[in-house]
Every structure is written in structure tokens, then in C-alpha cells.
Protein backbone atom coordinates (compact mmCIF):
# COMPACT_ATOMS: atom_id res chain seq x y z
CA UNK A 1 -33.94 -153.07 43.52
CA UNK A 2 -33.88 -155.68 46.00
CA UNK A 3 -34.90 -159.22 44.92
CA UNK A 4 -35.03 -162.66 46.85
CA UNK A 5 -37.33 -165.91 46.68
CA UNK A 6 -39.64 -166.16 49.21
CA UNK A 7 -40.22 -169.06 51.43
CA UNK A 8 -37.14 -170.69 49.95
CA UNK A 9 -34.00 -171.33 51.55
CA UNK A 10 -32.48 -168.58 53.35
CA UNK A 11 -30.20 -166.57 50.81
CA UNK A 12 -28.84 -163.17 50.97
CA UNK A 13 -30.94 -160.57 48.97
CA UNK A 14 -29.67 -159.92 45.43
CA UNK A 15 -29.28 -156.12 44.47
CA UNK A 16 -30.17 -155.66 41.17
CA UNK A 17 -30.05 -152.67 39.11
CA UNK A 18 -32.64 -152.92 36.71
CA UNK A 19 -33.67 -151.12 33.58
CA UNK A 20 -37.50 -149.57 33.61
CA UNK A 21 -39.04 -151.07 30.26
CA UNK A 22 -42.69 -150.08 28.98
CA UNK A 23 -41.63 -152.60 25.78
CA UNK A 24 -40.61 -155.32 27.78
CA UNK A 25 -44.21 -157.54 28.16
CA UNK A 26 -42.34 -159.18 30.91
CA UNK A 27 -39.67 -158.62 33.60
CA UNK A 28 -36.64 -160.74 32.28
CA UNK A 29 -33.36 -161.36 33.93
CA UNK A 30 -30.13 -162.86 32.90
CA UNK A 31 -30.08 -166.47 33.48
CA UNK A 32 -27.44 -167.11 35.91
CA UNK A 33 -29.36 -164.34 38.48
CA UNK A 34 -32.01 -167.55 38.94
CA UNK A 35 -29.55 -169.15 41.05
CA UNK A 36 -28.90 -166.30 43.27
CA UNK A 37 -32.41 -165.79 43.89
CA UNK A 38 -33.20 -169.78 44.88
CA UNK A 39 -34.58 -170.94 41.66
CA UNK A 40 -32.89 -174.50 40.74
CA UNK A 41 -32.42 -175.69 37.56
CA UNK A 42 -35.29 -177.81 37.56
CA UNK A 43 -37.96 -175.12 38.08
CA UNK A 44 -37.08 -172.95 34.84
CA UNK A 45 -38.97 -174.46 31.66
CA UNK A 46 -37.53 -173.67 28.16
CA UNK A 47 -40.72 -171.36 26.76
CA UNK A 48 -41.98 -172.83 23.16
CA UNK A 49 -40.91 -170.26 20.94
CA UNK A 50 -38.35 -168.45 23.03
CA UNK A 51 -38.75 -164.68 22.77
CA UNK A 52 -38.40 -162.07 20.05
CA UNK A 53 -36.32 -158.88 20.52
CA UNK A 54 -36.33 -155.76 18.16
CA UNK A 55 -33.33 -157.31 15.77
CA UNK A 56 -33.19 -160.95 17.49
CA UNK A 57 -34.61 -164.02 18.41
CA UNK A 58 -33.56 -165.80 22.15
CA UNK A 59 -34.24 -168.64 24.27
CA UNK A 60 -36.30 -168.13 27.34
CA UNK A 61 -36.76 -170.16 30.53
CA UNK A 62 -39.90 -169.02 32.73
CA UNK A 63 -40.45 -170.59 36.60
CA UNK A 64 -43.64 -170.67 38.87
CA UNK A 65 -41.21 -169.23 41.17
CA UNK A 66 -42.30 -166.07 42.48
CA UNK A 67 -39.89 -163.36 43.53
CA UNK A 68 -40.19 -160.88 46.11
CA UNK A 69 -38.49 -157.50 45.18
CA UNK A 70 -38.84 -153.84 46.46
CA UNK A 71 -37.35 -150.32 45.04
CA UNK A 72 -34.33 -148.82 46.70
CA UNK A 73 -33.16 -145.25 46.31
CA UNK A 74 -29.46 -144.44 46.93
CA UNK A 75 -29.44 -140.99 49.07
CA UNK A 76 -26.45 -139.37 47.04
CA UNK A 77 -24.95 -137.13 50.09
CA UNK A 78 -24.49 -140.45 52.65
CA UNK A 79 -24.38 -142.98 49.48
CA UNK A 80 -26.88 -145.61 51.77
CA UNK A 81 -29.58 -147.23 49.90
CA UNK A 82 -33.09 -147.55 51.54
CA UNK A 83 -36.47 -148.78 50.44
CA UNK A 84 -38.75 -146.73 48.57
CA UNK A 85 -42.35 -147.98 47.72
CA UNK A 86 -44.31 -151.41 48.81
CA UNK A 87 -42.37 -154.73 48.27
CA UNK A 88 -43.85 -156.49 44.98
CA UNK A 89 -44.15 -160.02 43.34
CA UNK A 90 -42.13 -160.19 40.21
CA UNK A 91 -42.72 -163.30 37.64
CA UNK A 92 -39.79 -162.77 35.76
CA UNK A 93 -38.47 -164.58 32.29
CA UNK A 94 -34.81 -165.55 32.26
CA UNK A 95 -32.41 -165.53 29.02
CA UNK A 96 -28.71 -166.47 28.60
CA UNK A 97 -27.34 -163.11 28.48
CA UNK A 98 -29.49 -159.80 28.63
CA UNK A 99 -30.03 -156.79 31.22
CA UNK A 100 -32.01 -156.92 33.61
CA UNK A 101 -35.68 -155.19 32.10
CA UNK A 102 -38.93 -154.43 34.65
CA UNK A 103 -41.31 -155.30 32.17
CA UNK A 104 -45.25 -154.59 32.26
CA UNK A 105 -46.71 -157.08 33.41
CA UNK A 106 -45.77 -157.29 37.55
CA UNK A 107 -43.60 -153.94 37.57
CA UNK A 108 -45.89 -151.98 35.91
CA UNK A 109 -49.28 -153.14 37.64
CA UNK A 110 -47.51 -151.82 41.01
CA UNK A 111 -46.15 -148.38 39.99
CA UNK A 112 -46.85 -145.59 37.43
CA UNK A 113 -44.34 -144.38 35.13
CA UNK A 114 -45.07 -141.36 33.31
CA UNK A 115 -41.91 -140.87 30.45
CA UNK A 116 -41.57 -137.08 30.17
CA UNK A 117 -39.71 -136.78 26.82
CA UNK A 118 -38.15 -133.20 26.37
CA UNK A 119 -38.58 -131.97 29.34
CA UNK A 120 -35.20 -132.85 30.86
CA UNK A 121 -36.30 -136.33 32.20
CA UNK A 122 -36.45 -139.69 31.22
CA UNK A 123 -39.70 -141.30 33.41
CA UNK A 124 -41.00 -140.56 36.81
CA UNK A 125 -41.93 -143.56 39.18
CA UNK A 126 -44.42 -143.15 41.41
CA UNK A 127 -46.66 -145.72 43.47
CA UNK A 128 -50.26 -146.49 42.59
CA UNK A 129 -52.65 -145.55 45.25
CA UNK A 130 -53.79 -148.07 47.58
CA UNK A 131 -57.47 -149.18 46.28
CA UNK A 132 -60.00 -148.49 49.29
């Protein structure tokens, strides 16, 4: 995945690899990815509550920042990535130290994923149809 803050200050992109989710109720990065993507210090508020994990408990910062971010697929024979799908707004949740989870709430309104247990794969990601 490719990630970056739009209508910030011009930053690289930030290549994330990023772990598909259906418990996550939000996508939630590792803190210190909130720099790379443009977010200062001052726009990440310290949730009430913090977040809840299936064995822990964890402090979580959320912004009004939104990030732009689009699927790449790495063609194994020439090892180039490209994009794959329409670019998307993530709202993510930040936490000290975690992976990096596309949760259902922005990832999931934009794509399908069917989880095919038993059958020799893990999910399938496909796009939702345009609305007409």
C-alpha cells in the first residue's frame, strides 16, 4: 500500500505493508508512521479509553487528518510494484508499537474481502463496483 497526506507538505509516499483485518474496527498504524505521512504532533489526540486488544489494553492517538492510500501489487517475474484498485481515504488510529491493520471502517467500505478458509487461501480482495 501506498499512503501519503494530502494537501500537506510535499513528502515522499510511505510504502506500507499492511495486514487485512475484518477484527480491526479501525485502520491503526504504529505511531511513529504519523510523522512520515505529515501528521504533527499536535494533530493526534490521546482517545479516552485507549483501545482494547484480544489479551491487552493500549493507548491510542486518533487525527482529523485524512490519508490518501491506494493498493499496490508486486508483479513477482519483474519484482515492480504498481497500483491496483481506486486510491482511498484512510482515517487511521495510531498506537506506540503495533502492525500496521486495514481495519473496517475506511478499508473495508472500499473493497470486498471474501476469507476462503480451507480452500487453500487466506482472503480474496476485490473492488466494490462503482454505484451508478
Amino acid at each position: 500500500m501506498v499512503a501519503d497526506r494530502p494537501g500537506g507538505l510535499p513528502t515522499p509516499p510511505v510504502l506500507l505493508t499492511a495486514l487485512v483485518d475484518s477484527g480491526a474496527d479501525r485502520t491503526t498504524f504504529p505511531l511513529k508512521i504519523a510523522c512520515q505521512l505529515g501528521i504533527q504532533r499536535n494533530e493526534l489526540i490521546l482517545h479516552p479509553g485507549g483501545g482494547r486488544g484480544v489479551k491487552s489494553r493500549f493507548d491510542v492517538w486518533r487525527s482529523s487528518v485524512p490519508i490518501r492510500a491506494g493498493v499496490t501489487r508486486r508483479d513477482v517475474s519483474t519484482r515492480a510494484d504498481s497500483a491496483w484498485g481506486p486510491a482511498f481515504t484512510l482515517w487511521p488510529s495510531f498506537i506506540d508499537d503495533g502492525s500496521f491493520l486495514l481495519g473496517r471502517a475506511d478499508f473495508f467500505s472500499v473493497f470486498t474481502v471474501t476469507f476462503e478458509e480451507g480452500r487453500g487461501r487466506v482472503f480474496h480482495l476485490d473492488v466494490e463496483p462503482a454505484v451508478s
